[in-house]
C-alpha atoms as a PDB file:
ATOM      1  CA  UNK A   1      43.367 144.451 192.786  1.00  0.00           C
ATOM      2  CA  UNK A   2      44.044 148.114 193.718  1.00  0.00           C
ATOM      3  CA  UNK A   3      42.219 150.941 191.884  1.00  0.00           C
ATOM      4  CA  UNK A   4      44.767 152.629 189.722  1.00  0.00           C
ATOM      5  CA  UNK A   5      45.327 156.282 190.328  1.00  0.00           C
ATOM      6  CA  UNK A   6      44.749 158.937 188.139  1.00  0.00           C
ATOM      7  CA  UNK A   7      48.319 160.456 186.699  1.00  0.00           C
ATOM      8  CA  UNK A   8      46.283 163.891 185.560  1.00  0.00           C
ATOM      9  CA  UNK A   9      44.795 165.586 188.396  1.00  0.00           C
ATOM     10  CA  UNK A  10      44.467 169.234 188.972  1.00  0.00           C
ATOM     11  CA  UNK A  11      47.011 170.574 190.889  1.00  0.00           C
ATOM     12  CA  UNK A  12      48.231 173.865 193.084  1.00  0.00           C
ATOM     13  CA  UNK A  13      51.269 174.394 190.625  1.00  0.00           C
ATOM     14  CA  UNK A  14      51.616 178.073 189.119  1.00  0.00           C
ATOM     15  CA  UNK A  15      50.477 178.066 185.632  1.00  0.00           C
ATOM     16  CA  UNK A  16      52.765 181.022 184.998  1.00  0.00           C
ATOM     17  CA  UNK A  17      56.088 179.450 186.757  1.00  0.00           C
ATOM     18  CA  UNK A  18      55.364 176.122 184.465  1.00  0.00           C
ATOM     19  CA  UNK A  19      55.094 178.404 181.704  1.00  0.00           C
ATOM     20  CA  UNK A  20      58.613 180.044 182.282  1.00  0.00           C
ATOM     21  CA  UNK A  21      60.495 177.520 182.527  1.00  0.00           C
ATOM     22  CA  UNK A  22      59.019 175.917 178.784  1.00  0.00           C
ATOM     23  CA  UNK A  23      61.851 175.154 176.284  1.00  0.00           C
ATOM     24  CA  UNK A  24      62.694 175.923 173.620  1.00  0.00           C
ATOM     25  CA  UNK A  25      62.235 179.777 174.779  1.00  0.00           C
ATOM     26  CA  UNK A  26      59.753 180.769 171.789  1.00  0.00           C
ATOM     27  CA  UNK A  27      57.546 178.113 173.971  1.00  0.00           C
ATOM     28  CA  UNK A  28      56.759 180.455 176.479  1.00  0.00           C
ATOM     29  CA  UNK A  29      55.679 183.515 174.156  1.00  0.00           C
ATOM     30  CA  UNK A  30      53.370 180.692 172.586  1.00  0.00           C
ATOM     31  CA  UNK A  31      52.197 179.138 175.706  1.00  0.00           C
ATOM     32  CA  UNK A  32      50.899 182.830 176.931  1.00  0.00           C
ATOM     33  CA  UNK A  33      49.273 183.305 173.515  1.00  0.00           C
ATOM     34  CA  UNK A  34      47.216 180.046 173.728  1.00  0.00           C
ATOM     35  CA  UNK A  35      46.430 180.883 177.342  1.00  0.00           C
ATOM     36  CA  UNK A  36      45.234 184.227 176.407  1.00  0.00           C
ATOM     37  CA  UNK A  37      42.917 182.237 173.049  1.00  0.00           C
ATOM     38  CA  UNK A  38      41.948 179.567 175.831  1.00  0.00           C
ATOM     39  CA  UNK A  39      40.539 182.224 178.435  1.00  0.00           C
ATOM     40  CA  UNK A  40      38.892 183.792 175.591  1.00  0.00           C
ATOM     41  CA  UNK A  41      37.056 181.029 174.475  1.00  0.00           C
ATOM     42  CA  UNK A  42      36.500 178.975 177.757  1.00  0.00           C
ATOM     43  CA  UNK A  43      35.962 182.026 179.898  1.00  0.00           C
ATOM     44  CA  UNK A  44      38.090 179.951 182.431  1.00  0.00           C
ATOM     45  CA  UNK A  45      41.241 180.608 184.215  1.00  0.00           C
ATOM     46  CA  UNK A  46      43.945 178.158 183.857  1.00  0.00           C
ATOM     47  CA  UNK A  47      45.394 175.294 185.803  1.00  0.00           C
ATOM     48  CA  UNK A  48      47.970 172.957 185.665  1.00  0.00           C
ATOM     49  CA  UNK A  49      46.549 169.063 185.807  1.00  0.00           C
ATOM     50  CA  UNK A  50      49.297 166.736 186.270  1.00  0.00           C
ATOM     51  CA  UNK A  51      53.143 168.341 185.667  1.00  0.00           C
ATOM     52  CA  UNK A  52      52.816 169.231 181.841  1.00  0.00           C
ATOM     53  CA  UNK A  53      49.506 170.383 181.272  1.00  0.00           C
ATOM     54  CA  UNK A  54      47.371 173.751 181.405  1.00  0.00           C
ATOM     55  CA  UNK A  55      43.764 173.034 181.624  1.00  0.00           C
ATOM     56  CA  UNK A  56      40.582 174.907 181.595  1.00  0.00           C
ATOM     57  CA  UNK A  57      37.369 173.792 182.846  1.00  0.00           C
ATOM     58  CA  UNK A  58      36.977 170.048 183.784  1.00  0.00           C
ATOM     59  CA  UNK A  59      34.495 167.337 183.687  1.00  0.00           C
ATOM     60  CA  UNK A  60      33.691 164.049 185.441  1.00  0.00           C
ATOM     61  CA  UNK A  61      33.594 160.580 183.189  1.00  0.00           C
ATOM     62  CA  UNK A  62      32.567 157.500 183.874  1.00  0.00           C
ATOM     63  CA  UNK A  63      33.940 154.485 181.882  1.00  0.00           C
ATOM     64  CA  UNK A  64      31.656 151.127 180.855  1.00  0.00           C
ATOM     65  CA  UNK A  65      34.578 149.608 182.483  1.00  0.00           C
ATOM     66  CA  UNK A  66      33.468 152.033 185.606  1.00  0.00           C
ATOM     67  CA  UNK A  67      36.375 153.558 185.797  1.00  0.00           C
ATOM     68  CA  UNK A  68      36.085 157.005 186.690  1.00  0.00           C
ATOM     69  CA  UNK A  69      37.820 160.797 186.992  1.00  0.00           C
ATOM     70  CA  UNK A  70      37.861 164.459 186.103  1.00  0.00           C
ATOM     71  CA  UNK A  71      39.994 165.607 183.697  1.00  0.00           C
ATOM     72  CA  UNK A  72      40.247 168.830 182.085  1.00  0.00           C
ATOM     73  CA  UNK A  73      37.448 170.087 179.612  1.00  0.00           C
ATOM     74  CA  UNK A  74      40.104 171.331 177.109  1.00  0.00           C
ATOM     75  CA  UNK A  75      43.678 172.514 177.621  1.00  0.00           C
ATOM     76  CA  UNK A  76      47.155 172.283 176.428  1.00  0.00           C
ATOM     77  CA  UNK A  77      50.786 171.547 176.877  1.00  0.00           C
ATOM     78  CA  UNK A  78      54.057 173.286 175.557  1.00  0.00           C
ATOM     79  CA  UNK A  79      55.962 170.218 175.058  1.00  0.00           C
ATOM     80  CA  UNK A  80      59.629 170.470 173.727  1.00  0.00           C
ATOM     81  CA  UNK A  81      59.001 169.233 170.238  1.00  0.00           C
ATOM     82  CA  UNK A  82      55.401 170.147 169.463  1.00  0.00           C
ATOM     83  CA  UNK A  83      52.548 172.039 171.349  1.00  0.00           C
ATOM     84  CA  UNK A  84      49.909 169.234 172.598  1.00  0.00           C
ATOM     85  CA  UNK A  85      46.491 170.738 172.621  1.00  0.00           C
ATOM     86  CA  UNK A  86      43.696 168.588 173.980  1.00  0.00           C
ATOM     87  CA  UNK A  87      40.072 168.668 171.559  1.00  0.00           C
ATOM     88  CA  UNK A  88      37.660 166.054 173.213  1.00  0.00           C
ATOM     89  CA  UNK A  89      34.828 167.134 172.038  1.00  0.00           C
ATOM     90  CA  UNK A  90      34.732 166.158 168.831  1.00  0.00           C
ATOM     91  CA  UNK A  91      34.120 162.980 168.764  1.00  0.00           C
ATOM     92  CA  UNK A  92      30.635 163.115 170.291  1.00  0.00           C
ATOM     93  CA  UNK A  93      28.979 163.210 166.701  1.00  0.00           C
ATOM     94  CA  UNK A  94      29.481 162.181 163.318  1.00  0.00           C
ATOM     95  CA  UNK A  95      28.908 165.976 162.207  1.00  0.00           C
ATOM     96  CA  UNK A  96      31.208 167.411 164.859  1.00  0.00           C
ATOM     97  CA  UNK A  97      33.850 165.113 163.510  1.00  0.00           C
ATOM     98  CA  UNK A  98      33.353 165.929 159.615  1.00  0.00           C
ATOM     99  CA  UNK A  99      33.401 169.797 161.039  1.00  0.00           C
ATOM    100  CA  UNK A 100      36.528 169.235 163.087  1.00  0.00           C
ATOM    101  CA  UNK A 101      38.089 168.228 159.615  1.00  0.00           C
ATOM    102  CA  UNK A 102      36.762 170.689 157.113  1.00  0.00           C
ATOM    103  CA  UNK A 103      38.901 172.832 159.968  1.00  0.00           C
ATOM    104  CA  UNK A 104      41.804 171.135 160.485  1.00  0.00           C
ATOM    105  CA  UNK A 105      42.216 170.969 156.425  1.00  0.00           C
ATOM    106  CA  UNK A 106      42.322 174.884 156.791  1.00  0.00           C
ATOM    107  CA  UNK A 107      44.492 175.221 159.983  1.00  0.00           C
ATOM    108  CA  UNK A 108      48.374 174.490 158.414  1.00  0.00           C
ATOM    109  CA  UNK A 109      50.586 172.297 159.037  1.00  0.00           C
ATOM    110  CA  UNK A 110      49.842 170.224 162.310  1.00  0.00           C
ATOM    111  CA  UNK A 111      49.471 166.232 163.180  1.00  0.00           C
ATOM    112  CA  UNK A 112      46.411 164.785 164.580  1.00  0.00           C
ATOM    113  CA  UNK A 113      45.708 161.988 167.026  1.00  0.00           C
ATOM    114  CA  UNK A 114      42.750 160.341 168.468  1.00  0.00           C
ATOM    115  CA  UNK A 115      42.096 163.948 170.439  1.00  0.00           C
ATOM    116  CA  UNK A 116      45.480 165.856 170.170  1.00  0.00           C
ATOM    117  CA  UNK A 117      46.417 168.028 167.564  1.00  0.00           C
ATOM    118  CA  UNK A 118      49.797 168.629 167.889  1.00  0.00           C
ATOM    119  CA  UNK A 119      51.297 171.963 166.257  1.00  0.00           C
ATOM    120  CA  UNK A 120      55.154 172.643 165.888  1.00  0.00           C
ATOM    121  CA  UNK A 121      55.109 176.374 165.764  1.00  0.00           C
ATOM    122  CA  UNK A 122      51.810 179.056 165.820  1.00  0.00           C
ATOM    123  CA  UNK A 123      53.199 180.973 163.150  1.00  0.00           C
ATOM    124  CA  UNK A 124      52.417 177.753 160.987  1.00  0.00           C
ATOM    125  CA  UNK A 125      48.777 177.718 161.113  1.00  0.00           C
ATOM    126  CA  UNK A 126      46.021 180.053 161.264  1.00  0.00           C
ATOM    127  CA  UNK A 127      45.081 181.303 164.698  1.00  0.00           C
ATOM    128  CA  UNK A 128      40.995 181.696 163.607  1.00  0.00           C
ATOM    129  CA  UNK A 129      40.815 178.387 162.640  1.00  0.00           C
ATOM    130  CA  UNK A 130      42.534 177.140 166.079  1.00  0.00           C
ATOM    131  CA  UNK A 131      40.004 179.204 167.788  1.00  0.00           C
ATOM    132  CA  UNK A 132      36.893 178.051 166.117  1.00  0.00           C
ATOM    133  CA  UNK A 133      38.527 174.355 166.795  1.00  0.00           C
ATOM    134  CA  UNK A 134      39.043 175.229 170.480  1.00  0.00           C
ATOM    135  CA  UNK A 135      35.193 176.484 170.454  1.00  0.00           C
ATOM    136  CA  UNK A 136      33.416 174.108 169.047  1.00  0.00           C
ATOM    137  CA  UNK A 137      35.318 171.713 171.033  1.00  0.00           C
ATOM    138  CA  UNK A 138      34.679 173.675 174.097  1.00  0.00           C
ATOM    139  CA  UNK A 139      31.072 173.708 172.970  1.00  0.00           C
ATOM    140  CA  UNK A 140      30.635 170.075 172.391  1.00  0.00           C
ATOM    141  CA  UNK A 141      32.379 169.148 175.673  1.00  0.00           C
ATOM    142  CA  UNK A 142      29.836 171.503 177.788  1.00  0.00           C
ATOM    143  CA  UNK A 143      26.398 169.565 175.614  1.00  0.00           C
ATOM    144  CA  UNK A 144      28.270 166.008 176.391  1.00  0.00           C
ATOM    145  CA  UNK A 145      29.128 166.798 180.345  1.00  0.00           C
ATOM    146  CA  UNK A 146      26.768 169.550 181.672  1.00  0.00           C
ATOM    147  CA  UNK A 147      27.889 170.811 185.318  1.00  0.00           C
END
């Protein structure tokens, strides 16, 4: 059987050209925002991993079931319907997951999944609470996979 390939890889694309062409158009004035919280927090530049999402750092896993890959430490997409922003990290302790929701019971209105929290608009949450998510996300990820 043939190893399956990775669909989200870093790639060459221009952050800024994906950015541009985001719909609706408010998308792109909150795409630059979270890219301008991201570099803040990450101290990274962004990159574009796979066709639909902005990345910052990345890490290498490794699977019981040995499958393996680098993926972005944290990042985000400006989908259509809802922003997609990528939290990892907290699911490396019981503690970082009770502080991930004292947060997200803060934040405003949003969805959650296993580690996407999916926002319809910025103006509908608080942007200090995002940040401190991002962070101690960012923070967690770089204790879990050291360079």
């Amino acid at each position: 059987m043939a190893k399956a390939e990775l669909k989200t890889t870093r790639t060459d694309a221009e952050v800024e050209t994906f950015v541009a062409a985001a719909e609706p158009a408010r998308r792109q004035d909150e795409a630059r925002q979270l890219i301008t919280l991201f570099r803040r927090v990450t101290g990274e530049e962004p990159k574009m991993w796979g066709p639909s999402i902005i990345g910052f750092g990345s890490y290498n896993y490794k699977y019981d079931s040995g499958r393996e890959g680098m993926m972005c430490r944290t990042g985000f997409s400006p989908r259509k319907a809802k922003l997609s922003l990528y939290l990892m990290g907290a699911y490396c302790t019981a503690e970082a997951q009770a502080e991930q929701d004292r947060l997200l019971a803060l934040l405003g209105k949003h969805g959650m999944g296993k580690s996407c929290l999916y926002i319809n608009r910025l103006d509908q949450i608080d942007m200090t609470i995002l940040e401190q998510l991002i962070a101690n996300n960012w923070d967690l990820m770089n204790t879990r996979y050291p360079d």
